[in-house]
PDB file of N, CA and C in Angstrom:
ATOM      1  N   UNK A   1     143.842  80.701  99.837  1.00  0.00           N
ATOM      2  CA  UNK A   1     145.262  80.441  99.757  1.00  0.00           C
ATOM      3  C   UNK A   1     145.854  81.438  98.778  1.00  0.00           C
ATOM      4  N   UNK A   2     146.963  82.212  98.694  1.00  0.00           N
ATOM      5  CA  UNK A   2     147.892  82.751  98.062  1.00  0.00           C
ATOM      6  C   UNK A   2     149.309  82.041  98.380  1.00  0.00           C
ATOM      7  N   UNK A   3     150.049  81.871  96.862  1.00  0.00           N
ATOM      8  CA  UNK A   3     150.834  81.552  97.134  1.00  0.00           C
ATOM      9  C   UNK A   3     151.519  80.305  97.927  1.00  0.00           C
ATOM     10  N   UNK A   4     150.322  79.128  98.368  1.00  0.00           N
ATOM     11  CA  UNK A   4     150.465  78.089  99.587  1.00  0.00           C
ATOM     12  C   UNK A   4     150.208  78.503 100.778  1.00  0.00           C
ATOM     13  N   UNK A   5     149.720  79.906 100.772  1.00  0.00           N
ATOM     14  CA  UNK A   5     150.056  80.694 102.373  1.00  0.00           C
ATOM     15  C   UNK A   5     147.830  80.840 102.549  1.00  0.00           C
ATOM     16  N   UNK A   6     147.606  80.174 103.681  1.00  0.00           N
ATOM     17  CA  UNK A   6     146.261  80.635 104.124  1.00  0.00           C
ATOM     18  C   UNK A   6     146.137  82.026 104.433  1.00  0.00           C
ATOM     19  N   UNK A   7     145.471  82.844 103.858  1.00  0.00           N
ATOM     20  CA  UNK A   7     145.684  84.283 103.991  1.00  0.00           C
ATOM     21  C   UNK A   7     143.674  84.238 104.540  1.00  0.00           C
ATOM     22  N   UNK A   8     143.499  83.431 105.286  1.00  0.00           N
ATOM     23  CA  UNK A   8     141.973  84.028 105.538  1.00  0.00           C
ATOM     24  C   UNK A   8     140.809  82.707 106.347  1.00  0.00           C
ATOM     25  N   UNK A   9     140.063  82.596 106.795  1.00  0.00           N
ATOM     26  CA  UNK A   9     139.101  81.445 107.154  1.00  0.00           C
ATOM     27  C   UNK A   9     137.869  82.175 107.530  1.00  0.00           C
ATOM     28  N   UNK A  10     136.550  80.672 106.997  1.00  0.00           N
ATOM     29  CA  UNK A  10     135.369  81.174 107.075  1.00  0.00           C
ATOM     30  C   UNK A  10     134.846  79.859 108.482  1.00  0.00           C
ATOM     31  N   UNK A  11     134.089  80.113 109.441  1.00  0.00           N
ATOM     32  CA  UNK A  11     133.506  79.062 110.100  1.00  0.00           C
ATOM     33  C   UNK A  11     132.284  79.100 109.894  1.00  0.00           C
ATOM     34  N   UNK A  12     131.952  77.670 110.052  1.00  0.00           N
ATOM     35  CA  UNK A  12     130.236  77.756 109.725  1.00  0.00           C
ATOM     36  C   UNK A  12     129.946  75.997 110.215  1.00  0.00           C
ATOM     37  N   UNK A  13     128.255  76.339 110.234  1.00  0.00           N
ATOM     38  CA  UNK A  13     128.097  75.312 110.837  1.00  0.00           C
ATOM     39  C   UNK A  13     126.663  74.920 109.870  1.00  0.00           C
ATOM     40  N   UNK A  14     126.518  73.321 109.097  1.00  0.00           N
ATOM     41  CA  UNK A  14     125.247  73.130 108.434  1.00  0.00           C
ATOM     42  C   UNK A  14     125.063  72.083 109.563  1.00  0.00           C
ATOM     43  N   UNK A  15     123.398  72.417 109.164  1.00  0.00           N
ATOM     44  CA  UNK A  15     122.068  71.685 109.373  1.00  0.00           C
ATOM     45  C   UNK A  15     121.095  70.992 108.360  1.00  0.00           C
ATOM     46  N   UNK A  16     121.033  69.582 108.170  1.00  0.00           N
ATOM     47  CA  UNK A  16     120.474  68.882 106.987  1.00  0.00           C
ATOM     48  C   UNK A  16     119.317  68.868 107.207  1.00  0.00           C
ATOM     49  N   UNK A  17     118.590  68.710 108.645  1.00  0.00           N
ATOM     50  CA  UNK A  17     117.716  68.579 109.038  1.00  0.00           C
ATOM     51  C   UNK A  17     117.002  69.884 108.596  1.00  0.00           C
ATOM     52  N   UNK A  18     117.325  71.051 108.878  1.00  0.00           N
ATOM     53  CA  UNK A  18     116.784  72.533 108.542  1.00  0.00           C
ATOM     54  C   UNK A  18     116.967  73.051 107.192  1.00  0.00           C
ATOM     55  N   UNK A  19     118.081  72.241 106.379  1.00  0.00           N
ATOM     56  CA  UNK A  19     118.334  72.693 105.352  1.00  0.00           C
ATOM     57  C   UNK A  19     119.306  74.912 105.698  1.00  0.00           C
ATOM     58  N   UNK A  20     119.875  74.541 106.414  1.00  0.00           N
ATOM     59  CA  UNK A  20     120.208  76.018 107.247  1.00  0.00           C
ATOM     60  C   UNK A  20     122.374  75.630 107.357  1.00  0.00           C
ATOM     61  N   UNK A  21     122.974  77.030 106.883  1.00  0.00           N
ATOM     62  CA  UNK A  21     123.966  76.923 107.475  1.00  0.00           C
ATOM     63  C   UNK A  21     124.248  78.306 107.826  1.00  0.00           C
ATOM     64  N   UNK A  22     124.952  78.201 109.202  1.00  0.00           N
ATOM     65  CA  UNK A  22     125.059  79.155 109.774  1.00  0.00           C
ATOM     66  C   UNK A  22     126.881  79.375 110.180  1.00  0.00           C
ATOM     67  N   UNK A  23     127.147  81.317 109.118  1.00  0.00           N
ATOM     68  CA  UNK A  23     128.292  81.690 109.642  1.00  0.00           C
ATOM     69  C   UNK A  23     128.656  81.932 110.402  1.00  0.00           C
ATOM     70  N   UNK A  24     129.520  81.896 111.355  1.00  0.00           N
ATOM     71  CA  UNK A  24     129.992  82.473 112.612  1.00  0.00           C
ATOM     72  C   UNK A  24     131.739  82.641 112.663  1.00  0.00           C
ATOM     73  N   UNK A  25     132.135  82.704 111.542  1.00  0.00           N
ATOM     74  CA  UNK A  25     133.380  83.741 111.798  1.00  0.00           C
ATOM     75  C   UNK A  25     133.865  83.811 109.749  1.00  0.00           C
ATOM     76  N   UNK A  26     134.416  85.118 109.812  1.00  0.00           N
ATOM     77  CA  UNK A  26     134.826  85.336 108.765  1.00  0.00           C
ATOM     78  C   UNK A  26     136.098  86.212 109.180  1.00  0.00           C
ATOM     79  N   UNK A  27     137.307  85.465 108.504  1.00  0.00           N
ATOM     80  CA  UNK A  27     138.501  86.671 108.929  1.00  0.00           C
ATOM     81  C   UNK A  27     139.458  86.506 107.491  1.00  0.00           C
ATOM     82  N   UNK A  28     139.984  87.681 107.225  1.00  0.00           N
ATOM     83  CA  UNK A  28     140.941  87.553 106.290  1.00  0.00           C
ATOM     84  C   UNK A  28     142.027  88.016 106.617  1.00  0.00           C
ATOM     85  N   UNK A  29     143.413  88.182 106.357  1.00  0.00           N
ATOM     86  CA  UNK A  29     144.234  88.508 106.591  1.00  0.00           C
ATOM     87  C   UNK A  29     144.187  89.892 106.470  1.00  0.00           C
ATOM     88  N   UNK A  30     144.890  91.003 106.996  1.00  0.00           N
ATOM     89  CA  UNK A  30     145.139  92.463 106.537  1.00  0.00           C
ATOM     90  C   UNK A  30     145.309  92.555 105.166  1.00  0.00           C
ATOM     91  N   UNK A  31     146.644  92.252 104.886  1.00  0.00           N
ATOM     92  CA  UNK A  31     147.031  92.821 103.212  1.00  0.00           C
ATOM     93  C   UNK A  31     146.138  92.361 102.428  1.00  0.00           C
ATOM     94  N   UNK A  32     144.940  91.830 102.727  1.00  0.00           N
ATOM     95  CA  UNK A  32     144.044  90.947 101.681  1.00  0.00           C
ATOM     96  C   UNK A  32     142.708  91.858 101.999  1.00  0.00           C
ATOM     97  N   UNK A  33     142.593  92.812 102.964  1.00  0.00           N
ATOM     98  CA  UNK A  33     141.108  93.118 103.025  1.00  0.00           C
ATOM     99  C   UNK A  33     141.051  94.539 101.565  1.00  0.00           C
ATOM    100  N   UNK A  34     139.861  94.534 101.379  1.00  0.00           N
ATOM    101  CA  UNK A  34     139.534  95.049 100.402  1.00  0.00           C
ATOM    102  C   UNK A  34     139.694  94.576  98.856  1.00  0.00           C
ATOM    103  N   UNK A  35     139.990  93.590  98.648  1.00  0.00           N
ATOM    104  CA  UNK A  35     140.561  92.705  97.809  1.00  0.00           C
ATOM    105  C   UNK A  35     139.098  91.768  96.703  1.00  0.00           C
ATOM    106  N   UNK A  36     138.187  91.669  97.606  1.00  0.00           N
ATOM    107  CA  UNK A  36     136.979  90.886  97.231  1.00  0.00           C
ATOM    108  C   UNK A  36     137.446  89.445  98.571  1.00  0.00           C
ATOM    109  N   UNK A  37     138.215  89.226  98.740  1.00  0.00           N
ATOM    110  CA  UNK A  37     138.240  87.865  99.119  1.00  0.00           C
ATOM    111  C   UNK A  37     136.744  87.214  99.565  1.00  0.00           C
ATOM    112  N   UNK A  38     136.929  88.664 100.645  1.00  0.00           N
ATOM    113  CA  UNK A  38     135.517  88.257 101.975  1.00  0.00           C
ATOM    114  C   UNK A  38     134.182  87.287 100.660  1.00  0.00           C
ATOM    115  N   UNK A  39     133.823  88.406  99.954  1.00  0.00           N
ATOM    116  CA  UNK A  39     132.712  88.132  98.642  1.00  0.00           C
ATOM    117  C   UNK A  39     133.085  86.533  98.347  1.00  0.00           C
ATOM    118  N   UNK A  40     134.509  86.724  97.276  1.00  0.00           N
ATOM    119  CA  UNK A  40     134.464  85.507  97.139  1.00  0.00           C
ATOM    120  C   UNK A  40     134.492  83.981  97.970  1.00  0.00           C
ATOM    121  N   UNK A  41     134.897  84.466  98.850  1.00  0.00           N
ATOM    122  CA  UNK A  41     134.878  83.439 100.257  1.00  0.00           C
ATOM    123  C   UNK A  41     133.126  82.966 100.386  1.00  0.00           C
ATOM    124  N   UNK A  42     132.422  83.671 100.504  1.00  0.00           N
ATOM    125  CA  UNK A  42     131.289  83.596 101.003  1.00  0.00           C
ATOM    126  C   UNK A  42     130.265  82.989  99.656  1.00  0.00           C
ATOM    127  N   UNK A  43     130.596  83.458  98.574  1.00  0.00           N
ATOM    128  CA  UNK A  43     130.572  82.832  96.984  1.00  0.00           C
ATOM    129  C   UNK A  43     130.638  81.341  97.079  1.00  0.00           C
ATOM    130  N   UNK A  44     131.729  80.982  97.202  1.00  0.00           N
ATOM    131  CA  UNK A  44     132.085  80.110  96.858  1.00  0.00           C
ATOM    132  C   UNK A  44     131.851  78.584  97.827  1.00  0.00           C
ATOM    133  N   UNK A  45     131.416  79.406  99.389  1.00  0.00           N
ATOM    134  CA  UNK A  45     130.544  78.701 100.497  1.00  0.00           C
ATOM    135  C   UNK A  45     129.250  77.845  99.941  1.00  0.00           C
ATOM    136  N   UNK A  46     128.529  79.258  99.332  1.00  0.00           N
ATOM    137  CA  UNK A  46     127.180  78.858  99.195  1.00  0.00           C
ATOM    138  C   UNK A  46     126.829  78.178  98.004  1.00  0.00           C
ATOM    139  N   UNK A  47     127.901  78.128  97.215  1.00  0.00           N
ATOM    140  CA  UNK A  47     127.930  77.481  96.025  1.00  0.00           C
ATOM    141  C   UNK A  47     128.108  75.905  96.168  1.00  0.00           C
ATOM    142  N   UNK A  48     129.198  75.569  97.024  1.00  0.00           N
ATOM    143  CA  UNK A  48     129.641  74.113  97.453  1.00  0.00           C
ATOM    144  C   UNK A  48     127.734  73.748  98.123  1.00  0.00           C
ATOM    145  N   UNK A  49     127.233  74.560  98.955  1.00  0.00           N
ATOM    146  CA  UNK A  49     125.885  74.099  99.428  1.00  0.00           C
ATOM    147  C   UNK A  49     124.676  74.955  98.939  1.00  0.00           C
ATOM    148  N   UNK A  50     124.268  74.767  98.006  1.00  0.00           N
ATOM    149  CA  UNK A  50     123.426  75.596  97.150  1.00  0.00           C
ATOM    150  C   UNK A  50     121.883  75.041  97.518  1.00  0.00           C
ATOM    151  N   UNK A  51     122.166  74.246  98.442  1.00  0.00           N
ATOM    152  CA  UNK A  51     120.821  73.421  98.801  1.00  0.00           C
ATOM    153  C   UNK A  51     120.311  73.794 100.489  1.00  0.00           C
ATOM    154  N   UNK A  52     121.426  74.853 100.618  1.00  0.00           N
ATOM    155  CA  UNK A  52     120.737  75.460 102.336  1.00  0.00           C
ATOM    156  C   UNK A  52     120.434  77.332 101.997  1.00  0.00           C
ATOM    157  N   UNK A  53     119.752  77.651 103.306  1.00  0.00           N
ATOM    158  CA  UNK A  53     119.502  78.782 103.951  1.00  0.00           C
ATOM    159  C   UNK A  53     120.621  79.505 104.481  1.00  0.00           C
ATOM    160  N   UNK A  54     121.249  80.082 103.776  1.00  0.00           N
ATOM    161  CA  UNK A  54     122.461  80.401 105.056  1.00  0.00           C
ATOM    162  C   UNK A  54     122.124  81.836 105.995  1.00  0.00           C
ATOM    163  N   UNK A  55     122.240  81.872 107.193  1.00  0.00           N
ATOM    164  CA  UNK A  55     122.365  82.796 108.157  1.00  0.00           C
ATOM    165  C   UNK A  55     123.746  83.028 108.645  1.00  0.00           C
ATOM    166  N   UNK A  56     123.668  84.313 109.596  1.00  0.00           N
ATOM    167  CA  UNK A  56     124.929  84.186 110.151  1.00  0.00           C
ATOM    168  C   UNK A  56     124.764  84.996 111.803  1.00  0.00           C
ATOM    169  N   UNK A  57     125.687  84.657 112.571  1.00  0.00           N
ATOM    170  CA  UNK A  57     125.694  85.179 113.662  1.00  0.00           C
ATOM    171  C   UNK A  57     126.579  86.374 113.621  1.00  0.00           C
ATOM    172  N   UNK A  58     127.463  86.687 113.088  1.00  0.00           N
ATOM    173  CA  UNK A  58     127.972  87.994 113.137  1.00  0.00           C
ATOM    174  C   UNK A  58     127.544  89.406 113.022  1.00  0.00           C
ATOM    175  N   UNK A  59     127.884  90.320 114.097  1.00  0.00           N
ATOM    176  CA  UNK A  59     127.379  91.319 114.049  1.00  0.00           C
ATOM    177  C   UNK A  59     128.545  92.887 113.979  1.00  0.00           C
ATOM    178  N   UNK A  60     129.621  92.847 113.544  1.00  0.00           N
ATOM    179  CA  UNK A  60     130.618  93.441 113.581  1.00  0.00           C
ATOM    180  C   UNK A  60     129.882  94.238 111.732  1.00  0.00           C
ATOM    181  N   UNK A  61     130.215  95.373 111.965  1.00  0.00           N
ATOM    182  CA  UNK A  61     129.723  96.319 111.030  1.00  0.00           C
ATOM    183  C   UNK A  61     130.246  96.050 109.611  1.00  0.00           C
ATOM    184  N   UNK A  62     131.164  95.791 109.506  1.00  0.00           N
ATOM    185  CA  UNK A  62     131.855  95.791 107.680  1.00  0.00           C
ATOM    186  C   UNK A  62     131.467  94.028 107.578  1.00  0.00           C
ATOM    187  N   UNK A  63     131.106  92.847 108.300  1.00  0.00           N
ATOM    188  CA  UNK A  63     130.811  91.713 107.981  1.00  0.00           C
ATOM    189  C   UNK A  63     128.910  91.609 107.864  1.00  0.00           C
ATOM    190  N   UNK A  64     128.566  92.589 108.800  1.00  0.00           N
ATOM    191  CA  UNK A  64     127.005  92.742 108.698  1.00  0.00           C
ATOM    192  C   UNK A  64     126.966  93.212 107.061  1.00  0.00           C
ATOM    193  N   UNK A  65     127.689  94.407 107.169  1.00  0.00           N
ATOM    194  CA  UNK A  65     127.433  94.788 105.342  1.00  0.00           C
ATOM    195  C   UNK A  65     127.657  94.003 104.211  1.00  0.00           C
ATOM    196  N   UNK A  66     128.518  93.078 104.200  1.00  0.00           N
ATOM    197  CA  UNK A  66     128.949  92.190 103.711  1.00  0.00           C
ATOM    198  C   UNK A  66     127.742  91.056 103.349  1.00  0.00           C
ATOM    199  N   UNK A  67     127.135  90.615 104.198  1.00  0.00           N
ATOM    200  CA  UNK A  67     126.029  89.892 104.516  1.00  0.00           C
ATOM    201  C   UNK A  67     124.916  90.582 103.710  1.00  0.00           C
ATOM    202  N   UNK A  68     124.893  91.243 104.150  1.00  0.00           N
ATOM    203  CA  UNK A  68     123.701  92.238 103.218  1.00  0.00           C
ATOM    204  C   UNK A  68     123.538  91.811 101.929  1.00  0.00           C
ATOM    205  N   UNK A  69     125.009  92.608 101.466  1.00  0.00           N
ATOM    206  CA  UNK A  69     125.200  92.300 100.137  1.00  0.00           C
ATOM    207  C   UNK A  69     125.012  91.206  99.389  1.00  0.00           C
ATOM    208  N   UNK A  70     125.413  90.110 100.406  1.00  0.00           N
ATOM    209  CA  UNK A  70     125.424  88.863 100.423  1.00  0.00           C
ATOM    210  C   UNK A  70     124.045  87.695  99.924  1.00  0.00           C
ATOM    211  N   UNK A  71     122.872  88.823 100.577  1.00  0.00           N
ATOM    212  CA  UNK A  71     121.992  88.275 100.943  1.00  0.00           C
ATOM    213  C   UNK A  71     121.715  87.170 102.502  1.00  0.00           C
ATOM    214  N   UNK A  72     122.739  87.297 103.257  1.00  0.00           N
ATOM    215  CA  UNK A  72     122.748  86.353 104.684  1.00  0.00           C
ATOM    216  C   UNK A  72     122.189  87.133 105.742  1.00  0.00           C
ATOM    217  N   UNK A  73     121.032  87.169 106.227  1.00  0.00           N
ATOM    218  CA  UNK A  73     120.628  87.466 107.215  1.00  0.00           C
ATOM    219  C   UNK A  73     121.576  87.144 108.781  1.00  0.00           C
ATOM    220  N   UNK A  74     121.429  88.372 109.463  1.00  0.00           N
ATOM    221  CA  UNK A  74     122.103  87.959 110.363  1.00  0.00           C
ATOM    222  C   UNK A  74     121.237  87.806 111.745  1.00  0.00           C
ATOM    223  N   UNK A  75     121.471  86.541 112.227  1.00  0.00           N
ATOM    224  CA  UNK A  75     120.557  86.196 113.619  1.00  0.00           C
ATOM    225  C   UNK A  75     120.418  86.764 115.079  1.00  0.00           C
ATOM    226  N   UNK A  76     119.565  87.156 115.513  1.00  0.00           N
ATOM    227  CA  UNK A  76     119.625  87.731 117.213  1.00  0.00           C
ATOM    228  C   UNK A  76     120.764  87.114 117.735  1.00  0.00           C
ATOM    229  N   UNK A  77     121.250  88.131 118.680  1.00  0.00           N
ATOM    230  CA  UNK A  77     122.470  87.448 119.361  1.00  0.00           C
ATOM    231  C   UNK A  77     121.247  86.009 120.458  1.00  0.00           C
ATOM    232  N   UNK A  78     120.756  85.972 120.741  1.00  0.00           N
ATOM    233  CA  UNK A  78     120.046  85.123 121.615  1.00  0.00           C
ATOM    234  C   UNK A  78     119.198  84.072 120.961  1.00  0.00           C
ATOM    235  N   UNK A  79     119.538  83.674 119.883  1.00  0.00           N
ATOM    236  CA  UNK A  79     118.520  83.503 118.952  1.00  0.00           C
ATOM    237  C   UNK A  79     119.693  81.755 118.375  1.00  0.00           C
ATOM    238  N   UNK A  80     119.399  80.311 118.312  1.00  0.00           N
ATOM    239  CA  UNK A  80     120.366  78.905 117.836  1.00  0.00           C
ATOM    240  C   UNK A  80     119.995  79.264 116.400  1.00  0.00           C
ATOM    241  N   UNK A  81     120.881  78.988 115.983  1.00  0.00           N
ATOM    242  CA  UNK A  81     121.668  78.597 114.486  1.00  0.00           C
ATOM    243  C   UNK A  81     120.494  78.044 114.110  1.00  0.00           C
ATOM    244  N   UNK A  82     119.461  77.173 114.418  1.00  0.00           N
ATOM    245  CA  UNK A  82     118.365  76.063 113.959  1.00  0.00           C
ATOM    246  C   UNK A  82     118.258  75.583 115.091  1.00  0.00           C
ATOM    247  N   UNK A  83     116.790  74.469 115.081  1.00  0.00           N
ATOM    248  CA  UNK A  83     116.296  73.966 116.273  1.00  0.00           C
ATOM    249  C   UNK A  83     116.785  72.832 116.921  1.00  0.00           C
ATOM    250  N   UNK A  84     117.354  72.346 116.088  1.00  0.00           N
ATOM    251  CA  UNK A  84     117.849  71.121 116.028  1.00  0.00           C
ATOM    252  C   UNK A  84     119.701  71.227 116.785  1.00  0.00           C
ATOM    253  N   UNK A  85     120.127  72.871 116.992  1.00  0.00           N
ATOM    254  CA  UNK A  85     121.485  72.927 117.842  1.00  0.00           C
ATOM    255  C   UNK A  85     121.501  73.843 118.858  1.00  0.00           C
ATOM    256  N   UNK A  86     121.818  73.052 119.866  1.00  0.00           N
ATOM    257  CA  UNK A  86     122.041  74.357 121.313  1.00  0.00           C
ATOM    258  C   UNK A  86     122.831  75.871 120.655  1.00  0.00           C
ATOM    259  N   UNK A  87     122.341  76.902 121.780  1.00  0.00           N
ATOM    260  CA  UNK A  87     122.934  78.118 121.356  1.00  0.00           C
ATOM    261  C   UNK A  87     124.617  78.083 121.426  1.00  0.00           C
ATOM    262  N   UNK A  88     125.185  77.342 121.973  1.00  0.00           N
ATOM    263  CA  UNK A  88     126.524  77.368 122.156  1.00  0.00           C
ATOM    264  C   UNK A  88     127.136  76.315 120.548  1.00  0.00           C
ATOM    265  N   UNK A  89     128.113  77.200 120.210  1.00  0.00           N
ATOM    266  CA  UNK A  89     128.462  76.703 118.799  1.00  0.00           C
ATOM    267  C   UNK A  89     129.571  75.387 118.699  1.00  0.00           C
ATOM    268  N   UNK A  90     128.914  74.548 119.366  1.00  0.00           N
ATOM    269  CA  UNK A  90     130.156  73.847 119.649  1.00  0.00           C
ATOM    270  C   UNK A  90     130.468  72.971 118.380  1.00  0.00           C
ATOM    271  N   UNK A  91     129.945  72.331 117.309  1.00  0.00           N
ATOM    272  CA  UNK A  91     130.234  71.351 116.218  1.00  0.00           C
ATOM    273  C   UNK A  91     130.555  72.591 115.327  1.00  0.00           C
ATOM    274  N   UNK A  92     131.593  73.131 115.259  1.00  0.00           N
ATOM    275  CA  UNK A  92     131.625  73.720 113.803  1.00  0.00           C
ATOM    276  C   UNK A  92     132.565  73.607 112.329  1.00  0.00           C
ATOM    277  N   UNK A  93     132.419  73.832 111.435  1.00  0.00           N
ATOM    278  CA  UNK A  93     133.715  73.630 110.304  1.00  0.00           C
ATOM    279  C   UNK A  93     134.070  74.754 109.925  1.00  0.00           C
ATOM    280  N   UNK A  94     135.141  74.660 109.494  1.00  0.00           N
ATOM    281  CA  UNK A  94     136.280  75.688 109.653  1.00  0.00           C
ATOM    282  C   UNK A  94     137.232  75.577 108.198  1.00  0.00           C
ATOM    283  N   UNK A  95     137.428  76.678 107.960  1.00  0.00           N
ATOM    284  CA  UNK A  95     138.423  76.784 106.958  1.00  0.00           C
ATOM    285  C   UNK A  95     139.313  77.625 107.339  1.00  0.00           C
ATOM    286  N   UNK A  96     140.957  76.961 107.049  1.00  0.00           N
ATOM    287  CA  UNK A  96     142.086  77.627 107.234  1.00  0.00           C
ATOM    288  C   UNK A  96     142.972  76.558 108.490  1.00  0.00           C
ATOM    289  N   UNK A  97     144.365  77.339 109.130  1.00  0.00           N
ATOM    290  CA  UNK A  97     145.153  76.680 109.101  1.00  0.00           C
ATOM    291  C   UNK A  97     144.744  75.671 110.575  1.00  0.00           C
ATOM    292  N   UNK A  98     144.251  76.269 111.347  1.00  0.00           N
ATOM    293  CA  UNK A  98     143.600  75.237 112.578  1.00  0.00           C
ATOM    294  C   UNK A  98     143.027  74.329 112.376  1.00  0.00           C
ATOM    295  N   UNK A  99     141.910  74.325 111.350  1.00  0.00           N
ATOM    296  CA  UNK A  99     140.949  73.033 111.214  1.00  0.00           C
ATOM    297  C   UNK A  99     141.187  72.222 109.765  1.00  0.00           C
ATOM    298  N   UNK A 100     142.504  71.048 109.959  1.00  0.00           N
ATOM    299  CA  UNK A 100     142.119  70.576 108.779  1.00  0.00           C
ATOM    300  C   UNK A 100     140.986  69.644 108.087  1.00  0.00           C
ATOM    301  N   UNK A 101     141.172  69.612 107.519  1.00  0.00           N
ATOM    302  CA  UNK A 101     139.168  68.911 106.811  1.00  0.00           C
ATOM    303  C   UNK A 101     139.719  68.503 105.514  1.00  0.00           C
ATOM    304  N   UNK A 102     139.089  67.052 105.154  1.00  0.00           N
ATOM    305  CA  UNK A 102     138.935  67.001 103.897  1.00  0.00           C
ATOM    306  C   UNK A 102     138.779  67.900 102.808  1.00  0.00           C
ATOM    307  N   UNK A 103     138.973  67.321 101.705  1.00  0.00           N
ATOM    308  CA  UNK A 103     139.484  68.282 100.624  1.00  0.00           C
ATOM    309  C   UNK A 103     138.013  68.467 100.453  1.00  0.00           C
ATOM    310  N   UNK A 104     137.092  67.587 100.459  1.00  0.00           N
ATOM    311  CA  UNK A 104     135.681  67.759 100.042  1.00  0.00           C
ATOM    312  C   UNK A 104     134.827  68.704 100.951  1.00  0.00           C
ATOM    313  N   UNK A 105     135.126  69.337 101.844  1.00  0.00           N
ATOM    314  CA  UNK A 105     134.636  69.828 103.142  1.00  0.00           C
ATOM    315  C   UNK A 105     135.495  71.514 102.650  1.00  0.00           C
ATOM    316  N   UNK A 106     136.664  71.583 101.714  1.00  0.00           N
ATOM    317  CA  UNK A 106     137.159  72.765 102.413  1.00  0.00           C
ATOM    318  C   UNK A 106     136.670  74.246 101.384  1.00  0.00           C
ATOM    319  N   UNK A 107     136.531  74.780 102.026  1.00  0.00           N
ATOM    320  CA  UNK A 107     135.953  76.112 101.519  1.00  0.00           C
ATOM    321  C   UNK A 107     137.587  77.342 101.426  1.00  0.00           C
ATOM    322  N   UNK A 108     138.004  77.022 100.275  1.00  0.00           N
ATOM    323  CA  UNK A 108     139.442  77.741 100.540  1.00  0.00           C
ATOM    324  C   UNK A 108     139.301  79.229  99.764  1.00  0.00           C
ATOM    325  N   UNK A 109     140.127  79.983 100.032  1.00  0.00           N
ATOM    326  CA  UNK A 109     140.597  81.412 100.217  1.00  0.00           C
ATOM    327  C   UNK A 109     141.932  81.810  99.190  1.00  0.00           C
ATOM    328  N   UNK A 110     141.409  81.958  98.162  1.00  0.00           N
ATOM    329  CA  UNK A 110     142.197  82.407  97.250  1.00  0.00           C
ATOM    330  C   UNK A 110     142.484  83.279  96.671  1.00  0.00           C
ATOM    331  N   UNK A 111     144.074  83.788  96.732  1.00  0.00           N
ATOM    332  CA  UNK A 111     144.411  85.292  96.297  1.00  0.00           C
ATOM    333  C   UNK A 111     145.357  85.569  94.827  1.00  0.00           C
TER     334      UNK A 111
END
């Protein structure tokens, strides 16, 4: 959030059973890229769940690097989130203005 304004969202999906959460979208607004957000976004993910594996499905070049940095491995495109969920991402959580979620659930974006 900047300003009251969502300037960004992370999706992801945990697994208790695997102890595994898996990213599958990271977007920030334009005027915000290069900023750190992405970092702190992804910071502040793994911090709320400091008790999983996180992976990610993204394969777009400046979010792969990101990951890196990150330490998040990123998964075969052909390859489920964990064993325990079909390859199709259908249960996921979301941060930003589409998916609202409890306050305890939200992974927010601050500028």
């Amino acid at each position: 959030m900047h300003s009251r304004h969502v300037v960004g969202h992370v999706r992801y999906r945990i697994c208790r059973l695997c102890a595994r959460g898996t990213i599958s979208a990271l977007a920030i607004d334009e005027p915000f890229l290069g900023t750190g957000l992405d970092t702190r976004a992804l910071a502040h993910l793994k911090s709320r769940h400091p008790d999983l594996h996180w992976f990610s499905t993204l394969h777009q070049r400046t979010t792969r690097d990101l990951l890196r940095r990150m330490g998040v491995p990123v998964l075969p495109d052909n390859r489920p989130p964990c064993a325990h969920s079909p390859a199709d991402p259908a249960p996921t959580r979301t941060t930003g203005p589409r998916a609202p979620r409890p306050a305890r659930d939200a992974a927010r974006l601050t500028g």
